[in-house]
C-alpha atoms as a PDB file:
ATOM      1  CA  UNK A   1       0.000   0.000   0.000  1.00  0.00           C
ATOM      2  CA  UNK A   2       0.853   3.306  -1.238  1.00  0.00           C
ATOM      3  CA  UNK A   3       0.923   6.135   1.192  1.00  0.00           C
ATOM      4  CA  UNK A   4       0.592   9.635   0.216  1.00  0.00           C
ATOM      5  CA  UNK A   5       1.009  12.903   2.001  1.00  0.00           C
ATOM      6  CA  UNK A   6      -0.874  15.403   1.739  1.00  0.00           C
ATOM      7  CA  UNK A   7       0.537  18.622   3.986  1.00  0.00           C
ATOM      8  CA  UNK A   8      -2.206  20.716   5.701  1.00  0.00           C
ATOM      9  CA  UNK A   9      -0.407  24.434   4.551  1.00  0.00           C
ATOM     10  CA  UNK A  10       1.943  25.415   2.612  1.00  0.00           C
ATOM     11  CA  UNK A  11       4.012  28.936   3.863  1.00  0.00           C
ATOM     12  CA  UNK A  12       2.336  30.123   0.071  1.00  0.00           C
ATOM     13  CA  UNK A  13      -0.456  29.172   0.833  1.00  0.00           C
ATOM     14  CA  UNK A  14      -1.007  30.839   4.182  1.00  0.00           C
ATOM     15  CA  UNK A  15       0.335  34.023   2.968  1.00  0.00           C
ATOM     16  CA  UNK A  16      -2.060  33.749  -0.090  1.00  0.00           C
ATOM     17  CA  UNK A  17      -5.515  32.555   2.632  1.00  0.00           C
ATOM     18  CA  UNK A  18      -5.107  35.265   5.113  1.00  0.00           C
ATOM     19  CA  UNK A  19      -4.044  38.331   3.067  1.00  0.00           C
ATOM     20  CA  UNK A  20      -6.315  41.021   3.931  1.00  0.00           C
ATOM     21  CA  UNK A  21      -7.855  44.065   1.665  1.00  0.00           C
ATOM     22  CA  UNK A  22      -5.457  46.511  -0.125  1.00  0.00           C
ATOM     23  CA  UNK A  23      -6.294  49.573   0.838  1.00  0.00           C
ATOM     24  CA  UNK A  24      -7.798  50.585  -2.610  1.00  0.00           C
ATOM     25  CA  UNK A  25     -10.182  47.620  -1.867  1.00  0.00           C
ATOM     26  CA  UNK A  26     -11.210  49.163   1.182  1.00  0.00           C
ATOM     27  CA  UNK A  27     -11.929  52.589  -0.247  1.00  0.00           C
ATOM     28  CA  UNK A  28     -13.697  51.065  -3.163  1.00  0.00           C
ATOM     29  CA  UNK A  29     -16.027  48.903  -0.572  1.00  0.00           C
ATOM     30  CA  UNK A  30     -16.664  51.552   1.868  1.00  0.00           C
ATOM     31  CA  UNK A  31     -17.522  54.287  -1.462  1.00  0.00           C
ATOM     32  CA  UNK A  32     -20.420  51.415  -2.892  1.00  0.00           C
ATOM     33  CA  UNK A  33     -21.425  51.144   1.231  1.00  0.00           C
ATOM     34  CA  UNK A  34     -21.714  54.501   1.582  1.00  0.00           C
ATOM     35  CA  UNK A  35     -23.953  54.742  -1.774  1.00  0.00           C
ATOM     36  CA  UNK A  36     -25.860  51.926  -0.592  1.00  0.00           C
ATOM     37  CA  UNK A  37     -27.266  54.006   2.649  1.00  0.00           C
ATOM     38  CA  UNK A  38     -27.440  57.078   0.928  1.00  0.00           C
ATOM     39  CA  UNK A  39     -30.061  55.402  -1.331  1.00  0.00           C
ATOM     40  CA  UNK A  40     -31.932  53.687   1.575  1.00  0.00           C
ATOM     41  CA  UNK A  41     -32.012  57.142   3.568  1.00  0.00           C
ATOM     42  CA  UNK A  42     -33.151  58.798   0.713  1.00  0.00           C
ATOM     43  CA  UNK A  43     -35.975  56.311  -0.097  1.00  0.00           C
ATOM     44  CA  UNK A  44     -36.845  56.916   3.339  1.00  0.00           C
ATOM     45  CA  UNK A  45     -37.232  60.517   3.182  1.00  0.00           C
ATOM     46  CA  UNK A  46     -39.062  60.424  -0.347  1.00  0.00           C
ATOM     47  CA  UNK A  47     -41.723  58.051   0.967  1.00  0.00           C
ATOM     48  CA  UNK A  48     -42.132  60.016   4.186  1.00  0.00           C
ATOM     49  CA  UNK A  49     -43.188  63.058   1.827  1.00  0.00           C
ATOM     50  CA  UNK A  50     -45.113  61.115   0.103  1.00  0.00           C
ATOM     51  CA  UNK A  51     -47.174  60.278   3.194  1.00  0.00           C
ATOM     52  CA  UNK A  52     -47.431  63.595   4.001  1.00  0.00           C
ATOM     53  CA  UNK A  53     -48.856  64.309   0.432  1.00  0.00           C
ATOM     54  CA  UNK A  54     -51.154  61.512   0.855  1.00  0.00           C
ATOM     55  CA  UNK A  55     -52.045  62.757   4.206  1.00  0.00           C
ATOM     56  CA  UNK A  56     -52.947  66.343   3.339  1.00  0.00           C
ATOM     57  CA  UNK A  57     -55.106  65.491   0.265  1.00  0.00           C
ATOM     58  CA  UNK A  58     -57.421  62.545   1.889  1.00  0.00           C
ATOM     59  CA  UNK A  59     -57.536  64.725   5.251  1.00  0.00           C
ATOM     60  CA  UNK A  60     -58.604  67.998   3.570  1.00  0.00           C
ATOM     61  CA  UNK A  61     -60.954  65.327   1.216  1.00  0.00           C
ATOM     62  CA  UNK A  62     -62.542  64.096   3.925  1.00  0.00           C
ATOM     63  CA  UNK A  63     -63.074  67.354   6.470  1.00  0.00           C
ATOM     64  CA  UNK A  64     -64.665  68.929   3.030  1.00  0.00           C
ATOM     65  CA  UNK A  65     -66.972  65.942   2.322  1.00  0.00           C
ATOM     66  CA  UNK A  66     -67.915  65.547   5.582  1.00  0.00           C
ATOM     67  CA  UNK A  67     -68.525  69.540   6.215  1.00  0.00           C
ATOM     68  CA  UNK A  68     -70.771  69.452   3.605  1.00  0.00           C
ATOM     69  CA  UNK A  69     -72.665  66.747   3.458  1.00  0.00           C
ATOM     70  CA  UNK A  70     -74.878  68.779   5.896  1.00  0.00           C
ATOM     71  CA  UNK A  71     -75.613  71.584   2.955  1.00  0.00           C
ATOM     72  CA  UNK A  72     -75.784  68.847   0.087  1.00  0.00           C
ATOM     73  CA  UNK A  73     -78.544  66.996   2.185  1.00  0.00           C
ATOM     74  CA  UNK A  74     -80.480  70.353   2.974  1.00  0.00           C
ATOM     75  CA  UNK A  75     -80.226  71.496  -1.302  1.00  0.00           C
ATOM     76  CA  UNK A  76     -81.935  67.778  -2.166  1.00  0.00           C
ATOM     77  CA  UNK A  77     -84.678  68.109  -0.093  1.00  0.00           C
ATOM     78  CA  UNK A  78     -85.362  71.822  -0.235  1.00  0.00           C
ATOM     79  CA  UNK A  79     -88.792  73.079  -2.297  1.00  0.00           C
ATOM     80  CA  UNK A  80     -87.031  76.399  -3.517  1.00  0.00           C
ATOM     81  CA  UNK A  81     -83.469  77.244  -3.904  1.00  0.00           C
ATOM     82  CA  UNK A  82     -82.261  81.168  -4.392  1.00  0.00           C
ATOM     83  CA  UNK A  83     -78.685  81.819  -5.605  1.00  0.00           C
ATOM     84  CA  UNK A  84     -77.494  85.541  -5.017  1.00  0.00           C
ATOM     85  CA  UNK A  85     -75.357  87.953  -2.393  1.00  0.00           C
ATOM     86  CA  UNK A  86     -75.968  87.732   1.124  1.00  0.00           C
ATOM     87  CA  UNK A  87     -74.273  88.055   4.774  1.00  0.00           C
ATOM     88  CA  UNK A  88     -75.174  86.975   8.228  1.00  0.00           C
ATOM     89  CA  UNK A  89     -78.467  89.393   8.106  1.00  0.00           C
ATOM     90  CA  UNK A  90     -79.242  90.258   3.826  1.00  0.00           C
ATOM     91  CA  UNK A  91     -79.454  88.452   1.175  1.00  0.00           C
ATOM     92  CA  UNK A  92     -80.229  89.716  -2.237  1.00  0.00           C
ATOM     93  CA  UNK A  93     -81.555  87.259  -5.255  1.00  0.00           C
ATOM     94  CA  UNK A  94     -80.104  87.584  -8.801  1.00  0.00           C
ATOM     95  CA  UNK A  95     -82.344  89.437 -10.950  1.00  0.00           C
ATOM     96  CA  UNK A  96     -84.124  88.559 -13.797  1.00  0.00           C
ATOM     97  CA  UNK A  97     -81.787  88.208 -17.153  1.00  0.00           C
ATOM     98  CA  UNK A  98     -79.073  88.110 -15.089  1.00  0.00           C
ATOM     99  CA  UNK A  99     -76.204  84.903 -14.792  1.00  0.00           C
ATOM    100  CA  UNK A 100     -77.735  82.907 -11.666  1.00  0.00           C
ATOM    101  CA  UNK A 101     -74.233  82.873  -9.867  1.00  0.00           C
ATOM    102  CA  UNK A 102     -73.129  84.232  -6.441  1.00  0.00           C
ATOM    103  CA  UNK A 103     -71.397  83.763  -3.277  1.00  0.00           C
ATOM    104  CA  UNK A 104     -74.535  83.318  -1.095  1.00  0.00           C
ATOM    105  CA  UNK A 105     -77.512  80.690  -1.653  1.00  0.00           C
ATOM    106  CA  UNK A 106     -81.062  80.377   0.380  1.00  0.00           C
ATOM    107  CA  UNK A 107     -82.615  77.832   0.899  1.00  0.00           C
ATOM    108  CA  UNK A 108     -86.351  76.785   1.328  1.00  0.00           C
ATOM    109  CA  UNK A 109     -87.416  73.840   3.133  1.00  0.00           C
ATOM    110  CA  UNK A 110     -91.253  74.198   2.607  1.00  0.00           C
ATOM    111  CA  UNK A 111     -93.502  76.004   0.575  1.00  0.00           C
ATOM    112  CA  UNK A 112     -93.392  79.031   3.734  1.00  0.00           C
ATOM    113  CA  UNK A 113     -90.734  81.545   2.499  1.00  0.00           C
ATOM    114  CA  UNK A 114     -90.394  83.337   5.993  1.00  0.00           C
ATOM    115  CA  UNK A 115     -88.414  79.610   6.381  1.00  0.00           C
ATOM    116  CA  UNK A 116     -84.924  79.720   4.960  1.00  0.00           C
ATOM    117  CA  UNK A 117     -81.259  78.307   5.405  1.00  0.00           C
ATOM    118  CA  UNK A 118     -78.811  80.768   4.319  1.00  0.00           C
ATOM    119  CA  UNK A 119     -74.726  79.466   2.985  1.00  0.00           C
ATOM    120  CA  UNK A 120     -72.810  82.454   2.654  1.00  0.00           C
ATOM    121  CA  UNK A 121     -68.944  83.487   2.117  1.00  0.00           C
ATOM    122  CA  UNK A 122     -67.881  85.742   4.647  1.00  0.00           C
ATOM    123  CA  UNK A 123     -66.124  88.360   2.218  1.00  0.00           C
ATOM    124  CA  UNK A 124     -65.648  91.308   4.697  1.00  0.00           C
ATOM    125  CA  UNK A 125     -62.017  91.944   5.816  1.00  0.00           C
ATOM    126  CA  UNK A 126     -63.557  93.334   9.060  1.00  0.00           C
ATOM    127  CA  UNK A 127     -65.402  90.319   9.986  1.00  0.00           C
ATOM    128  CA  UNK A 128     -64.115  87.532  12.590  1.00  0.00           C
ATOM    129  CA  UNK A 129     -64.512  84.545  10.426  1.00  0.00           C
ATOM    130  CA  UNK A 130     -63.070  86.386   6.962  1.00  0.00           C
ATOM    131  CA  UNK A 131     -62.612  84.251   4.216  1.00  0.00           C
ATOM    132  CA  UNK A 132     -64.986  81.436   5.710  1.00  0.00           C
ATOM    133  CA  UNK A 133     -67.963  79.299   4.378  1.00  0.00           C
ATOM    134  CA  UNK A 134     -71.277  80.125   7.361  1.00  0.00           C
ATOM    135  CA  UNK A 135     -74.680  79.244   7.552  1.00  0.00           C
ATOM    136  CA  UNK A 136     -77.219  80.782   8.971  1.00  0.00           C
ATOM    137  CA  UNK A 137     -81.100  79.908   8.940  1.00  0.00           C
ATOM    138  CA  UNK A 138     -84.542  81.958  10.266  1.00  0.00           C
ATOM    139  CA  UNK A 139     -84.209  80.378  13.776  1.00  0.00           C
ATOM    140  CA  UNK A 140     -80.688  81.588  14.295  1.00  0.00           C
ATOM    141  CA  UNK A 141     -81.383  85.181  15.608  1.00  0.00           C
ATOM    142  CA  UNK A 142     -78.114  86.856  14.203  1.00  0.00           C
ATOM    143  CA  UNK A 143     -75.860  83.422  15.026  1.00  0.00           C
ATOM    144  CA  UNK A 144     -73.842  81.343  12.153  1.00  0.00           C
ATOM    145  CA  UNK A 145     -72.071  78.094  12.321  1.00  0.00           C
ATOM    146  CA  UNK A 146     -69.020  77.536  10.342  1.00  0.00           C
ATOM    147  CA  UNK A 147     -69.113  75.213   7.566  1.00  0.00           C
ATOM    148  CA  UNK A 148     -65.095  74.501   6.997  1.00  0.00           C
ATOM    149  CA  UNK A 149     -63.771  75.643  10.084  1.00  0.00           C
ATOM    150  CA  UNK A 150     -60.502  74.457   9.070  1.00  0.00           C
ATOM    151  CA  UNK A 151     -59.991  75.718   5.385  1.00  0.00           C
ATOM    152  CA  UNK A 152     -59.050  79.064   3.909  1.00  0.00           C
ATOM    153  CA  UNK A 153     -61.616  79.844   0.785  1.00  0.00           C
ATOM    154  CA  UNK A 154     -60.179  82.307  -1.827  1.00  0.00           C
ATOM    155  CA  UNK A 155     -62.805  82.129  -4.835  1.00  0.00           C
ATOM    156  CA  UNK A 156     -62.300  84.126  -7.507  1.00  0.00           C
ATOM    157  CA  UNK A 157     -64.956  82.338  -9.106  1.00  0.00           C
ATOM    158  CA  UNK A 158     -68.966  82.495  -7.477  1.00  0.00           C
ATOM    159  CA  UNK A 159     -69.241  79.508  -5.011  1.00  0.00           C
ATOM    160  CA  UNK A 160     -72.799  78.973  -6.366  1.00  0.00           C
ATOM    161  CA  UNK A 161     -73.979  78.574  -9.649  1.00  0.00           C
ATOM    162  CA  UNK A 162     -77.492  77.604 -11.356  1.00  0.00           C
ATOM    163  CA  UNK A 163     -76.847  75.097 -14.052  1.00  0.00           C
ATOM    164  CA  UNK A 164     -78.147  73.314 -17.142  1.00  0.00           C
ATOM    165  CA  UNK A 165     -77.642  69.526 -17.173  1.00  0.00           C
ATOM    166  CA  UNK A 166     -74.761  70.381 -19.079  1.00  0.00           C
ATOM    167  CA  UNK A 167     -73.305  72.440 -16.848  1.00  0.00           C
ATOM    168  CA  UNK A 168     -74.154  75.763 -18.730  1.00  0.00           C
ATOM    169  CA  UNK A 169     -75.115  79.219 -16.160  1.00  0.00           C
ATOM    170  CA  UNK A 170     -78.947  80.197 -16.377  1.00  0.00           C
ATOM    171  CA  UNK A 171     -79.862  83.446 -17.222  1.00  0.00           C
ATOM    172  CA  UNK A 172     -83.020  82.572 -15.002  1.00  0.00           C
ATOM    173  CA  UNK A 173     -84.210  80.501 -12.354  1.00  0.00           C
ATOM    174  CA  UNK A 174     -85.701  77.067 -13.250  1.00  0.00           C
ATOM    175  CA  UNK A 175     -87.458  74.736 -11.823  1.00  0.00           C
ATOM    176  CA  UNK A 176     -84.975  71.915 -12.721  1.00  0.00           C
ATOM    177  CA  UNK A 177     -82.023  73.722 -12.198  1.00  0.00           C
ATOM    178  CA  UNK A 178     -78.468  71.984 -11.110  1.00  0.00           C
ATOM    179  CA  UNK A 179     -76.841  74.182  -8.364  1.00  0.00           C
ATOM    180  CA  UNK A 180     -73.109  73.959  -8.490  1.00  0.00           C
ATOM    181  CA  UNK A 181     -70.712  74.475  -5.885  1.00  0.00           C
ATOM    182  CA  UNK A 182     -67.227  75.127  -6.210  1.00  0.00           C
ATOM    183  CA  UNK A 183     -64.974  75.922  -3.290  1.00  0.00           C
ATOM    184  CA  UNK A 184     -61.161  76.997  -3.522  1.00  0.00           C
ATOM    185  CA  UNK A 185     -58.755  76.965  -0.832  1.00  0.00           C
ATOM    186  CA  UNK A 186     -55.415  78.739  -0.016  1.00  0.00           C
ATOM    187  CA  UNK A 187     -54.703  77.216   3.152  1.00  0.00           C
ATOM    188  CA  UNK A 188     -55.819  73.718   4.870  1.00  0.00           C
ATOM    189  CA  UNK A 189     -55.468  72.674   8.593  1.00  0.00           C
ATOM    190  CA  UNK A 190     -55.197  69.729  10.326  1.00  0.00           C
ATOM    191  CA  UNK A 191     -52.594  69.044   9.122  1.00  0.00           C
ATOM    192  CA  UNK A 192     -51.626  72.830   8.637  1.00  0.00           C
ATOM    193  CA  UNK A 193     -51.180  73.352   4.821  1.00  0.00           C
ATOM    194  CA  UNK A 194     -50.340  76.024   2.595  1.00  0.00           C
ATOM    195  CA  UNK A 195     -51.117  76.179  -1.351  1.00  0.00           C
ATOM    196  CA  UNK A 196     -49.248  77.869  -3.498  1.00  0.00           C
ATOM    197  CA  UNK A 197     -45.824  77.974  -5.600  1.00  0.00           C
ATOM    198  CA  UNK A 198     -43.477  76.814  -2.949  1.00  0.00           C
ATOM    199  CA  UNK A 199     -45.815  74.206  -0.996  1.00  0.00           C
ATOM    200  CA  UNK A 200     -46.930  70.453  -1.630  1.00  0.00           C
ATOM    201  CA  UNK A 201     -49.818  71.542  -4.242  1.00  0.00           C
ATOM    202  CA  UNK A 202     -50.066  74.700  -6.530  1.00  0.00           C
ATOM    203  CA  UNK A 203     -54.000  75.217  -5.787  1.00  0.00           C
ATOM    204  CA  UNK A 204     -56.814  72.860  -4.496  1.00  0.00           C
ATOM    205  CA  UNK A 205     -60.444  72.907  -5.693  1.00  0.00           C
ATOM    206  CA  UNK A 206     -63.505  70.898  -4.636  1.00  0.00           C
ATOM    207  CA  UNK A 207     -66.692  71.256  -7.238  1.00  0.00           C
ATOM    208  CA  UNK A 208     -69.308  69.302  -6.958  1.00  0.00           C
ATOM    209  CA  UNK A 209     -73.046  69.668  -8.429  1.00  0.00           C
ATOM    210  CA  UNK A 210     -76.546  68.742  -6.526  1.00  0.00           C
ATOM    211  CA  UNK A 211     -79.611  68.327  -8.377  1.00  0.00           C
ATOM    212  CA  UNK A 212     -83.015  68.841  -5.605  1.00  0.00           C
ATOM    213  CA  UNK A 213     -84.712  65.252  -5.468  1.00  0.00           C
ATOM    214  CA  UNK A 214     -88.481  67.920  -5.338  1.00  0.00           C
ATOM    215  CA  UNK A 215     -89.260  68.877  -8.963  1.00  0.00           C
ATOM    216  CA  UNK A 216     -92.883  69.719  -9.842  1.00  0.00           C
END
């Protein structure tokens, strides 16, 4: 029998085994590390902006749907619907011939007009609740309630409009009119939000159109 011998390490082959990184190695691995968690913290920061995004537009979604659902519930069911200019104790219809568009609208539960709901934009720089959405009814005795408490409205379009079906302004009011609504906002809260150039969105604008369920 044969024996062969087969020697565990060699001197060249130790020296080879345990040489350790040159020290261009090292800079090369920590540069690609280094790139590695730059990526990861900037991932990190990109998708916590993008929950804020998220954030800001379902929040300021949901306090507008939510604030008014109250009005959209009280235009369905109302007998007669008035689109003009109005404040906490006036309000003044459009006139005959005239584009049915304003930034107040009344509205009439019953047949009895001395029974009214009043939305209004609070347009006076002197006033507490300036650029704010109110109501107001007959019952109220000089009192409001805020609408959006927590938005900033800056129209420079009529809140309220009387429309065709296809979305057209009457010259008149009709029976089967579509009242429009469209609100713009310059600042949001909750979370606190500014629009504009600089901020997470250029503008924000809710329209919606309500049709009254009581046509005769």
């Amino acid at each position: 029998m044969k024996l062969t011998f087969h020697p565990k390490h060699t001197r060249t082959g130790c020296r080879q085994g345990c040489r350790a990184f040159t020290l261009a190695e090292m800079m090369v691995t920590a540069a690609v590390f280094m790139l590695l968690m730059g990526g990861l913290i900037y991932c990190y920061i990109f998708g916590l902006r993008l929950q804020q995004i998220t954030r800001v537009k379902l929040g300021a979604s949901d306090d507008a749907r939510n604030a008014l659902n109250h009005l959209i519930g009280e235009i369905r069911s109302a007998t007669w619907i008035k689109i003009g200019q109005g404040d906490i104790t006036n309000f003044t219809e459009v006139g005959t011939n005239s584009l049915q568009l304003g930034n107040a609208i009344q509205v009439y539960p019953t047949n009895d007009t001395s029974i009214w709901i009043r939305y209004f934009y609070q347009d006076s720089a002197n006033a507490s609740n300036y650029t704010k959405l109110l109501r107001t009814s007959y019952t109220n005795n000089g009192n409001y309630t805020l609408v959006l408490a927590h938005a900033v409205i800056t129209n420079t379009v009529p809140i309220f409009t009387a429309e065709d079906s296809w979305g057209n302004v009457h010259s008149n009011s009709s029976n089967n009119q579509v009242i429009g609504m469209t609100l713009q906002f310059s600042q949001l809260e909750y979370p606190l939000v500014n629009i504009g150039p600089t901020n997470y969105y250029d503008s924000y604008q809710l329209h919606t159109r309500i049709t009254r369920r009581r046509l005769y």
